[in-house]
N, C-alpha and C. Protein backbone atom coordinates (compact mmCIF):
# COMPACT_ATOMS: atom_id res chain seq x y z
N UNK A 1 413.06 106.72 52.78
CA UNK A 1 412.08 107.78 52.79
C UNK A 1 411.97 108.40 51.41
N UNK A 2 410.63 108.62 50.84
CA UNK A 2 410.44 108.97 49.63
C UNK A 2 410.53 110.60 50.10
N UNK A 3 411.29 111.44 48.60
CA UNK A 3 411.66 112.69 48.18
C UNK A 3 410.03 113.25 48.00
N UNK A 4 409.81 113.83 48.25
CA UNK A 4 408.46 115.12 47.37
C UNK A 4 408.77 116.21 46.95
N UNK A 5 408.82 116.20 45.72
CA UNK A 5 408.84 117.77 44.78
C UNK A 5 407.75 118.00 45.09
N UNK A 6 408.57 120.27 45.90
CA UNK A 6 407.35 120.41 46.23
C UNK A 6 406.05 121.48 44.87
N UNK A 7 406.88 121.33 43.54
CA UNK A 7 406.08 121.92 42.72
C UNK A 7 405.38 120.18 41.91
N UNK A 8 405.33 119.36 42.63
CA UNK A 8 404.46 118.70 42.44
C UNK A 8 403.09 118.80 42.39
N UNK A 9 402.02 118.85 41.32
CA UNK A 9 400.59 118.79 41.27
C UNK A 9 399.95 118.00 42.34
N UNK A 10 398.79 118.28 43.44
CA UNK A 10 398.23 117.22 43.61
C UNK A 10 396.79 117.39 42.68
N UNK A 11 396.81 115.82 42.29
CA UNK A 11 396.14 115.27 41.26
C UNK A 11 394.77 114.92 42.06
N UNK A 12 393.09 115.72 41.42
CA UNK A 12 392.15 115.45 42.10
C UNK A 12 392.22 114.00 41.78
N UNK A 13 391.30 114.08 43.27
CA UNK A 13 390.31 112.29 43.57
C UNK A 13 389.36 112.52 42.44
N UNK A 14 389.19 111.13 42.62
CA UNK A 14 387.88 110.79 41.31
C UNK A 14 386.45 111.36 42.42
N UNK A 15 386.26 111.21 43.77
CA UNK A 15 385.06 111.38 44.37
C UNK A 15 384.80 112.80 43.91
N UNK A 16 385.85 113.81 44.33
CA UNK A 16 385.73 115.10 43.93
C UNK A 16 385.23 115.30 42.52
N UNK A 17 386.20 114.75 41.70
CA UNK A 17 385.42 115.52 40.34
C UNK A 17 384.18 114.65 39.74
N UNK A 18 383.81 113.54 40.34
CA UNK A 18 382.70 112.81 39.94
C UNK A 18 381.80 113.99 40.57
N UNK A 19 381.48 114.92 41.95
CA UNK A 19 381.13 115.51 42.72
C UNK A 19 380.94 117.09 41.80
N UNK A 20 382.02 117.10 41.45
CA UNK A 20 382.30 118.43 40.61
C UNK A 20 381.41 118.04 39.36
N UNK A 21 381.46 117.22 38.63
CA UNK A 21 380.81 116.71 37.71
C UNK A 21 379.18 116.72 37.81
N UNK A 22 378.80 116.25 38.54
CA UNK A 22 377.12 116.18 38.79
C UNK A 22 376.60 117.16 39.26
N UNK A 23 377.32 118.22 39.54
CA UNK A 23 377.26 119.76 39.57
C UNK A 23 377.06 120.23 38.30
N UNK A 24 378.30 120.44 37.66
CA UNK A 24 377.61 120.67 35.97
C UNK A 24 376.93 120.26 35.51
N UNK A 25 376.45 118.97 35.64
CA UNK A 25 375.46 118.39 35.01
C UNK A 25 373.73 119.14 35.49
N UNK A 26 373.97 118.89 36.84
CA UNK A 26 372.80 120.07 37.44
C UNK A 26 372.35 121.12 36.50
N UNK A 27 373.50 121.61 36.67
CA UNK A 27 373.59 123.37 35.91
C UNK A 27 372.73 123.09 34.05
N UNK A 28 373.73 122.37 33.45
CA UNK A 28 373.62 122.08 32.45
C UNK A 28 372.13 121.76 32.00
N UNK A 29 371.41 120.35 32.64
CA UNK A 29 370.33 119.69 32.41
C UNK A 29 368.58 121.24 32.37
N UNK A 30 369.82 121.61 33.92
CA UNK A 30 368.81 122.62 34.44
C UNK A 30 368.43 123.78 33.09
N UNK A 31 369.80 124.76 32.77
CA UNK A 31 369.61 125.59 31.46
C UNK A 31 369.03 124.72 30.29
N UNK A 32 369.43 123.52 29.73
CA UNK A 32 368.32 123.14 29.26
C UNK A 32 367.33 123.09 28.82
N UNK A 33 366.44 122.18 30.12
CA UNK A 33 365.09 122.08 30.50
C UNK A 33 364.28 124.11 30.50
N UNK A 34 365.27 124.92 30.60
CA UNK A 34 364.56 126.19 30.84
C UNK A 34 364.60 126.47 29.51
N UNK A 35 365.63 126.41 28.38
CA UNK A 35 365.59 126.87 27.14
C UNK A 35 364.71 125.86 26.25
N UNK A 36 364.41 124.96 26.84
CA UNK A 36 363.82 124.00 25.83
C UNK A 36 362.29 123.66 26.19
N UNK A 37 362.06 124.39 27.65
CA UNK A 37 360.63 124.52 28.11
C UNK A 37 359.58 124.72 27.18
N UNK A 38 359.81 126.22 26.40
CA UNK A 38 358.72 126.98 25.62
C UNK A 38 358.48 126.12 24.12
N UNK A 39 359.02 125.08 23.82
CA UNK A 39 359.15 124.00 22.90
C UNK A 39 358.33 122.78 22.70
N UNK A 40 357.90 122.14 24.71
CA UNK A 40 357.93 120.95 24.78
C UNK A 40 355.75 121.65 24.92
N UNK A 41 355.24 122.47 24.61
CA UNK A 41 354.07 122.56 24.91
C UNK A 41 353.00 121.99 23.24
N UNK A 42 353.70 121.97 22.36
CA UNK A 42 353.54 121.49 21.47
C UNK A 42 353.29 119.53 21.43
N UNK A 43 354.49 119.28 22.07
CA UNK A 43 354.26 117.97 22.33
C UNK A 43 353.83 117.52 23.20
N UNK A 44 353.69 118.32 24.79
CA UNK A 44 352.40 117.50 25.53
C UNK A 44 351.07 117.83 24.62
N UNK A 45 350.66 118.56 24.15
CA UNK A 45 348.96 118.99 23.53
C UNK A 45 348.99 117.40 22.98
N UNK A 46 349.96 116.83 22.52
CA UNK A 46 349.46 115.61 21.38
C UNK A 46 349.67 114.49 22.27
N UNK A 47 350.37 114.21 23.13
CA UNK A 47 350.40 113.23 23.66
C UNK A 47 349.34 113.07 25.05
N UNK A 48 349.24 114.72 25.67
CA UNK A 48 347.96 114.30 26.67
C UNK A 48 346.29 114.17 25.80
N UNK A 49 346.66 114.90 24.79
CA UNK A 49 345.36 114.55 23.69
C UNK A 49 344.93 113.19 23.38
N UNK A 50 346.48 112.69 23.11
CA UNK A 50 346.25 111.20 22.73
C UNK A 50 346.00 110.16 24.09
N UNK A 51 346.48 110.42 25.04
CA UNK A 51 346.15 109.86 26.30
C UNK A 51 344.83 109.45 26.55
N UNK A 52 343.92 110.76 26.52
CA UNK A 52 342.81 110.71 26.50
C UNK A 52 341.65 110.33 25.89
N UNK A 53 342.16 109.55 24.55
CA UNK A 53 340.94 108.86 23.89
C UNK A 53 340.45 107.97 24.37
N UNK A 54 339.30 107.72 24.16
CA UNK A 54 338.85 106.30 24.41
C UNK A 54 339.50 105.18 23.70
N UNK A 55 339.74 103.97 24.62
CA UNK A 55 340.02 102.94 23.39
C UNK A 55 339.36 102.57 22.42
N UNK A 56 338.18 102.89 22.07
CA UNK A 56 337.25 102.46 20.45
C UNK A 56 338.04 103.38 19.58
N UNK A 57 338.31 104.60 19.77
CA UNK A 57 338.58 105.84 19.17
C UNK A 57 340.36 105.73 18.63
N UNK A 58 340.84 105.21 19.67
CA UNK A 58 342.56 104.78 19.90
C UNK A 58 342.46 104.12 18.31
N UNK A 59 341.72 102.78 18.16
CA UNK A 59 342.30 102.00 16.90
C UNK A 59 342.21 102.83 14.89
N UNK A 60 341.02 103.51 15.37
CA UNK A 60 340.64 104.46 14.55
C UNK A 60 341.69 105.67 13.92
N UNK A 61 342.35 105.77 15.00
CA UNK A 61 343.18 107.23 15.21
C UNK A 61 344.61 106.63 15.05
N UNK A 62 345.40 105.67 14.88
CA UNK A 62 346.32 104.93 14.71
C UNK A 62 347.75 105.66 14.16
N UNK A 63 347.44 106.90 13.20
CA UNK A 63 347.83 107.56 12.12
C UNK A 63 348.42 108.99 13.16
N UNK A 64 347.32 109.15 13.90
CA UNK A 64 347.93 109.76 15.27
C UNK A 64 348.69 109.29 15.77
N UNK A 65 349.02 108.18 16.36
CA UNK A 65 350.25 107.56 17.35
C UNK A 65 351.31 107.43 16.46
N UNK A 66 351.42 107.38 14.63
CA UNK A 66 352.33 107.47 14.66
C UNK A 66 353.25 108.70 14.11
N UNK A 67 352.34 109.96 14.24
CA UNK A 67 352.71 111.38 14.37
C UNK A 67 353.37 111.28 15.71
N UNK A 68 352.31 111.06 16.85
CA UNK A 68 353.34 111.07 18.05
C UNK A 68 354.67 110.50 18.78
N UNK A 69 354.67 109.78 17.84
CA UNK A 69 355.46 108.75 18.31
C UNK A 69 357.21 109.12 17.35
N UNK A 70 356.77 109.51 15.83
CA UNK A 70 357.68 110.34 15.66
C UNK A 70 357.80 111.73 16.14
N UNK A 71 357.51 112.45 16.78
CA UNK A 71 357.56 113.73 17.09
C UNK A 71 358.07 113.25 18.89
N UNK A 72 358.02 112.34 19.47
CA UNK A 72 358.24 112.22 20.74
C UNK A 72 359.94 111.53 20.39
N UNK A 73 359.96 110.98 19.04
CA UNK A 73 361.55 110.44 18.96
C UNK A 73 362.12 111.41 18.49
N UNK A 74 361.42 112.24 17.84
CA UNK A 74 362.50 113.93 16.97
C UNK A 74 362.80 114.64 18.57
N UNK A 75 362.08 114.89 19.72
CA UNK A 75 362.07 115.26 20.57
C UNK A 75 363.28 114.97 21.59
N UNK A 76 363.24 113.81 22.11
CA UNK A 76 364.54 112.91 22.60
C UNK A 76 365.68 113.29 21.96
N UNK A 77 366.00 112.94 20.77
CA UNK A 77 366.66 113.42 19.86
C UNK A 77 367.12 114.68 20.19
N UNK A 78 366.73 115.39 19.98
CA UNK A 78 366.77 117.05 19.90
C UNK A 78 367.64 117.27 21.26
N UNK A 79 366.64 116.69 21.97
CA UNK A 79 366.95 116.92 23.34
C UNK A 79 368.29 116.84 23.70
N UNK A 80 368.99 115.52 23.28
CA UNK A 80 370.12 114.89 23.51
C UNK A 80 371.22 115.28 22.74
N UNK A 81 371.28 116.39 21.51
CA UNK A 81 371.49 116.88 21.03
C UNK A 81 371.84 118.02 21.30
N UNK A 82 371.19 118.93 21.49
CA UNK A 82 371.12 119.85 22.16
C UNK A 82 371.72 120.11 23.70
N UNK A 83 371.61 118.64 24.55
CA UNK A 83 372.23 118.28 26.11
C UNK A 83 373.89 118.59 25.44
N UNK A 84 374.22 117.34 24.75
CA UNK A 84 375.82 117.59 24.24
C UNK A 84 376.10 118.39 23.88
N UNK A 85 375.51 119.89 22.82
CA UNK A 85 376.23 121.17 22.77
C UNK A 85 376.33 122.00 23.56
N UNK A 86 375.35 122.05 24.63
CA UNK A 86 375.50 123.18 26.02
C UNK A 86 376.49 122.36 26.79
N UNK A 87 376.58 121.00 26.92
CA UNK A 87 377.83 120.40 27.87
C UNK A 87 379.27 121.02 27.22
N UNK A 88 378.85 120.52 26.12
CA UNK A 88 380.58 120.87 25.67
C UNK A 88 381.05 122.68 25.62
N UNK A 89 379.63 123.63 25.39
CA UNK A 89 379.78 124.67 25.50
C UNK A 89 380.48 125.13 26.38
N UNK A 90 379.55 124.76 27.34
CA UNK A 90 379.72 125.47 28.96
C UNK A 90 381.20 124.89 29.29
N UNK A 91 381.52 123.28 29.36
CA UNK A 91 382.62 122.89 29.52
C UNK A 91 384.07 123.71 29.01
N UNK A 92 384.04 123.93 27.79
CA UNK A 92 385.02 124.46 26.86
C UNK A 92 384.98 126.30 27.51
N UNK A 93 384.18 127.13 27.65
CA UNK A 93 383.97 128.13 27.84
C UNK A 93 384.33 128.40 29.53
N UNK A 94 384.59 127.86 30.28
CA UNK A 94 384.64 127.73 31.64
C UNK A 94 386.15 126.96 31.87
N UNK A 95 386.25 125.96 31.13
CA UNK A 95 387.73 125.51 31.63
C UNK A 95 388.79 126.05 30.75
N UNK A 96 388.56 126.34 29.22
CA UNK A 96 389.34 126.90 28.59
C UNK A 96 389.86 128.41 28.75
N UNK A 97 389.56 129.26 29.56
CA UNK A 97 389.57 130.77 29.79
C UNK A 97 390.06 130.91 31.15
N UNK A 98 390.12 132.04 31.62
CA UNK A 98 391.20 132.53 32.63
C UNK A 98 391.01 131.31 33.67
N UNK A 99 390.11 131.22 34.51
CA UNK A 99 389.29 130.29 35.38
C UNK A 99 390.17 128.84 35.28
N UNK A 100 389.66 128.17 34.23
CA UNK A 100 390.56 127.02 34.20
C UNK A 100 389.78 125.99 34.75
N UNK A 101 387.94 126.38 35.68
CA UNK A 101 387.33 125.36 35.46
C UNK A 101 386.14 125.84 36.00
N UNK A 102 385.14 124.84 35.65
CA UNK A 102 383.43 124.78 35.34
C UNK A 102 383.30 125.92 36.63
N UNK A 103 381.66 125.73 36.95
CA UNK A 103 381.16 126.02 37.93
C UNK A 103 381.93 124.81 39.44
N UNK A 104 381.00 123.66 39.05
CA UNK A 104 381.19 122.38 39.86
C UNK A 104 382.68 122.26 40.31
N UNK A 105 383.78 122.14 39.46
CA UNK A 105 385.41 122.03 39.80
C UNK A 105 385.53 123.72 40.58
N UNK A 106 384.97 124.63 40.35
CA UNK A 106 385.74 125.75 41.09
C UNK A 106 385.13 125.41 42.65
N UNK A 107 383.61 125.04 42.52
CA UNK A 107 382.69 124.69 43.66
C UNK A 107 383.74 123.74 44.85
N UNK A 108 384.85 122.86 43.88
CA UNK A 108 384.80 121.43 44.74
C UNK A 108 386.57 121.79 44.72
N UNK A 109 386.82 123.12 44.65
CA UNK A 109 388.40 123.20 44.19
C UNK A 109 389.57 122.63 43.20
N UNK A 110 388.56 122.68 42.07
CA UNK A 110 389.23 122.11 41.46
C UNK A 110 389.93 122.92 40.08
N UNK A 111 390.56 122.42 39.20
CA UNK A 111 391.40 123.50 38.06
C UNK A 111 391.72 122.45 37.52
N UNK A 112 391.34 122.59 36.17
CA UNK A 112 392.19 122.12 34.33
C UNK A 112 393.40 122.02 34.04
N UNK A 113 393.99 121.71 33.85
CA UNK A 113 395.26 122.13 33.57
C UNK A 113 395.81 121.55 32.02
N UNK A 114 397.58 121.95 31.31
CA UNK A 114 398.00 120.68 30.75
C UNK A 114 398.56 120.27 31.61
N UNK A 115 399.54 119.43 31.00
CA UNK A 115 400.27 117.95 32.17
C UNK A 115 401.59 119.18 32.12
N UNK A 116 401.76 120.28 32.01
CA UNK A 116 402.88 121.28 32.69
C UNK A 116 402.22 122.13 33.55
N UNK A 117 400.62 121.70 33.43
CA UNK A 117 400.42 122.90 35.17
C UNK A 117 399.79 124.42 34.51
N UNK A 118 399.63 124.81 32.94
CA UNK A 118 399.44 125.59 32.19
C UNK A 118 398.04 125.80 31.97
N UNK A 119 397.27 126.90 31.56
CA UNK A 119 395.77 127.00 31.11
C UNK A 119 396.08 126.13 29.91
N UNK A 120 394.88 125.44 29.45
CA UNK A 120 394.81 124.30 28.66
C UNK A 120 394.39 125.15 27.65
N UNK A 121 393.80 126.45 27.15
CA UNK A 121 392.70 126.99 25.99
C UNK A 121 392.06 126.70 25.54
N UNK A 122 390.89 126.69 24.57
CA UNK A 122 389.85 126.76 24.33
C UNK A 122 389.56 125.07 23.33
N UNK A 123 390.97 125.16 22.49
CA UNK A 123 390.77 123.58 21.77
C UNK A 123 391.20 122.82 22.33
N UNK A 124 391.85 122.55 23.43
CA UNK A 124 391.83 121.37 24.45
C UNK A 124 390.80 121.41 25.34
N UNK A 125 389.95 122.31 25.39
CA UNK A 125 388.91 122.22 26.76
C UNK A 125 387.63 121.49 25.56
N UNK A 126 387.82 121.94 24.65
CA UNK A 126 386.51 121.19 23.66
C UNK A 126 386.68 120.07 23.52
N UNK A 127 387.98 119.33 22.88
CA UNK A 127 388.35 118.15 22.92
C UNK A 127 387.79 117.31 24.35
N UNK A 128 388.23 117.99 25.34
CA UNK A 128 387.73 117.17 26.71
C UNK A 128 386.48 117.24 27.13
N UNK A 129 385.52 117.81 26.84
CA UNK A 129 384.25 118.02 27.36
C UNK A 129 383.96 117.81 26.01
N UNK A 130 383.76 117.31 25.04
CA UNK A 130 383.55 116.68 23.68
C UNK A 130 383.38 114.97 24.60
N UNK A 131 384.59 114.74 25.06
CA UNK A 131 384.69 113.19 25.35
C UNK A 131 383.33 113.41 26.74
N UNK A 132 383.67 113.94 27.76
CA UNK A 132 383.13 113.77 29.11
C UNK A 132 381.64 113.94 28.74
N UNK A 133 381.33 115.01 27.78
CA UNK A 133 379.58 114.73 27.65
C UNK A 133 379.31 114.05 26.16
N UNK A 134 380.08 112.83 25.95
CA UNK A 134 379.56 111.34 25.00
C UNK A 134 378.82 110.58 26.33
N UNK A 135 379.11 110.69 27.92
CA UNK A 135 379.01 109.69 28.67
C UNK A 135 377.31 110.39 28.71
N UNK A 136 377.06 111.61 29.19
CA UNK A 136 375.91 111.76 29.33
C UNK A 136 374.78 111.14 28.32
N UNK A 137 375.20 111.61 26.66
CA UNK A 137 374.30 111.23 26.06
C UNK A 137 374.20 109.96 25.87
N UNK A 138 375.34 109.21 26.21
CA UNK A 138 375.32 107.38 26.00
C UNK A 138 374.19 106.82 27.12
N UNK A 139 374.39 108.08 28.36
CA UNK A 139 373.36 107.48 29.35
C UNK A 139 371.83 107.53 29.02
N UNK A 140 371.76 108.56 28.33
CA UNK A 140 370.15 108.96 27.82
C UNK A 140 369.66 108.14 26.62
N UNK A 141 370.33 107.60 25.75
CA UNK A 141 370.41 106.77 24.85
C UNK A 141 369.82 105.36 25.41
N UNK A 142 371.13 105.05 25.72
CA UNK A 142 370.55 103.47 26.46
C UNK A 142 371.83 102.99 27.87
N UNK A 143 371.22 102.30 28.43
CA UNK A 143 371.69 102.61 29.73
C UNK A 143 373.04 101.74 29.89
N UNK A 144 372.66 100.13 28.67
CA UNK A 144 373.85 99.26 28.29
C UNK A 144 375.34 100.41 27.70
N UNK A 145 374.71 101.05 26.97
CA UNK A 145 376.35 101.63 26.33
C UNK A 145 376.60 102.76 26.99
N UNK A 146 375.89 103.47 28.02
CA UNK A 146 376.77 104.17 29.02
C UNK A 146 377.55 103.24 30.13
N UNK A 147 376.97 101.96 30.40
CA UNK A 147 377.96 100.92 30.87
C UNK A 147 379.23 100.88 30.59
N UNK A 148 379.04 100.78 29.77
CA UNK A 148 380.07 100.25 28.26
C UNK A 148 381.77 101.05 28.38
N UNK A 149 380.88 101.84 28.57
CA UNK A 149 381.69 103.68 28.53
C UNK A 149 382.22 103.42 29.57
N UNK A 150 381.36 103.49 30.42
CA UNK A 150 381.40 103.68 32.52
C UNK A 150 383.36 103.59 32.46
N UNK A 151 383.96 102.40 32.11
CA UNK A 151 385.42 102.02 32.51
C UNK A 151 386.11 103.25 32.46
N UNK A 152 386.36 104.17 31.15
CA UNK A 152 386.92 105.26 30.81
C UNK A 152 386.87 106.43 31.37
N UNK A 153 385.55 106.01 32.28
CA UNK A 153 385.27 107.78 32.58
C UNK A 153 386.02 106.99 34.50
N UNK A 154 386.36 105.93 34.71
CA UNK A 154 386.91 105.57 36.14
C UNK A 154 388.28 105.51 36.49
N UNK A 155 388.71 105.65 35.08
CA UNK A 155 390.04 105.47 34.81
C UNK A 155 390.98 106.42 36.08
N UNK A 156 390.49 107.29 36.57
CA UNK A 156 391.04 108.14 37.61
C UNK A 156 391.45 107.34 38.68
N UNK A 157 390.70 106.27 38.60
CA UNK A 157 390.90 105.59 40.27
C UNK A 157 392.00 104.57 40.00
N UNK A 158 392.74 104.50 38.81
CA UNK A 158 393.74 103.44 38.45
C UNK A 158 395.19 104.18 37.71
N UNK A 159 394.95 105.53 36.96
CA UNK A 159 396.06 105.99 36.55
C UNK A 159 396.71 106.99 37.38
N UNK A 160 398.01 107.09 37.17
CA UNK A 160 399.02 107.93 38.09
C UNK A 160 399.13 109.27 38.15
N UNK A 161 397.98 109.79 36.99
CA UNK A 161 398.03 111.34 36.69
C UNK A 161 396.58 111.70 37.32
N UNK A 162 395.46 110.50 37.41
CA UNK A 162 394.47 110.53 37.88
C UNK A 162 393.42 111.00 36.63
N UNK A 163 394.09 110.49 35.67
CA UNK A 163 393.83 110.84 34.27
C UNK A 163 392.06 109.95 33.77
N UNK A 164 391.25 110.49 33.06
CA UNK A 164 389.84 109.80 32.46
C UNK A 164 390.61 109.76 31.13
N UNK A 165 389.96 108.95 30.16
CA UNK A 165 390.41 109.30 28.68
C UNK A 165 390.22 110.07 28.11
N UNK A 166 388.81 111.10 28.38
CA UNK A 166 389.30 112.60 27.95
C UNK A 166 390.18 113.11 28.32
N UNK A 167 390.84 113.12 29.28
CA UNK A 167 391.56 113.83 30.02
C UNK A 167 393.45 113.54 29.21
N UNK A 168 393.50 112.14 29.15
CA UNK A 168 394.19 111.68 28.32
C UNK A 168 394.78 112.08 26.49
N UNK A 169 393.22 111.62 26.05
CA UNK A 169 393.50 112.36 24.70
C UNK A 169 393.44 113.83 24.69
N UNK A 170 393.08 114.91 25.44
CA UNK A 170 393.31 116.39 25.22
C UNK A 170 394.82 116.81 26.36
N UNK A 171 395.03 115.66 26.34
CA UNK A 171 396.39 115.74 27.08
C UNK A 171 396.32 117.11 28.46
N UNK A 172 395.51 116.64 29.45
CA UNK A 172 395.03 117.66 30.34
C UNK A 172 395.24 116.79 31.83
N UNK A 173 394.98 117.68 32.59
CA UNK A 173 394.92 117.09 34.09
C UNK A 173 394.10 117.92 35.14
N UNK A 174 393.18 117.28 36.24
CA UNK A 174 392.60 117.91 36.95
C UNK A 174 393.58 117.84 37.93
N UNK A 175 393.17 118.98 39.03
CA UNK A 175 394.07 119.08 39.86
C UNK A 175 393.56 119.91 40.94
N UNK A 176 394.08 119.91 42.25
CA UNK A 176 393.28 120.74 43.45
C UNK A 176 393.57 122.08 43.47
N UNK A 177 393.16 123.05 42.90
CA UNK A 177 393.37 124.56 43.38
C UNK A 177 394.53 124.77 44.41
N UNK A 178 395.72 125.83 44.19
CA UNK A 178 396.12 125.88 45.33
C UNK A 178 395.66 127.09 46.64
């Protein structure tokens, strides 16, 4: 019969914090899309403008598509840019401080920790939500190198701490609320 220490951690499931995860992401995408709303009216005017030409007019106007076309890639850009500093914000600001975790992990019971069970602070919660939102923008990028990624962020369902490689390199652990 196996012993159990009972100041043993239990170590979240990957369903949970994948669960906890697409919660923040909600949150995240959502603040966003609201701060970056009053921005994007500039670039529909040119692209439903450009929609609307006739094709005689389209070959003429050429010099246009490729205003739009850079201003629709500065855009993406921006976007994705901007996605990774509110992830890592919110991430770092929520798990690093009294709390110990996001919205989504408190939602799904969950808590940060280090690997002694301790608040992690503010430069280990950046370090880890530094790594966890590379996966988002790898996904918005291109869909092959969030593949790519995919192994690292599953790593929960194979290591003994239930550890991702962020989780790893900021030397941290999720864990179930008690």
């Amino acid at each position: 019969m196996e012993t159990v220490i009972a100041d043993a951690p239990l170590y979240a499931g990957f369903g949970k914090r994948l669960y906890a995860y697409l919660i923040d992401q909600s949150i995240i995408q959502g603040v966003a899309l609201v701060l970056l709303l009053p921005f994007g009216g500039g670039l529909w005017d040119q692209l439903s403008g450009a929609l609307t030409r006739q094709p005689t007019t389209l070959s003429m106007q050429s010099g246009s598509f490729d205003v739009l076309a850079v201003s629709i890639t500065a855009a993406v850009l921006f976007f994705m840019i901007f996605q990774f500093v509110l992830g890592v914000a919110y991430g770092t600001v929520m798990e690093g401080g009294c709390a110990g975790a996001t919205w989504g992990k408190r939602y799904c019971g969950l808590r940060v920790t280090d690997v002694q069970g301790q608040r992690i602070g503010y430069g280990a919660a950046a370090l880890r939500n530094a790594g966890i939102n590379v996966l988002s923008v790898a996904l918005s990028m291109d869909m092959t190198l969030g593949l790519m990624l995919a192994p690292f962020y599953l790593m929960p369902l194979f290591t003994k701490k239930k550890q991702a490689l962020h989780d790893i390199v900021a030397q941290t652990i999720v864990v179930q609320r008690p």
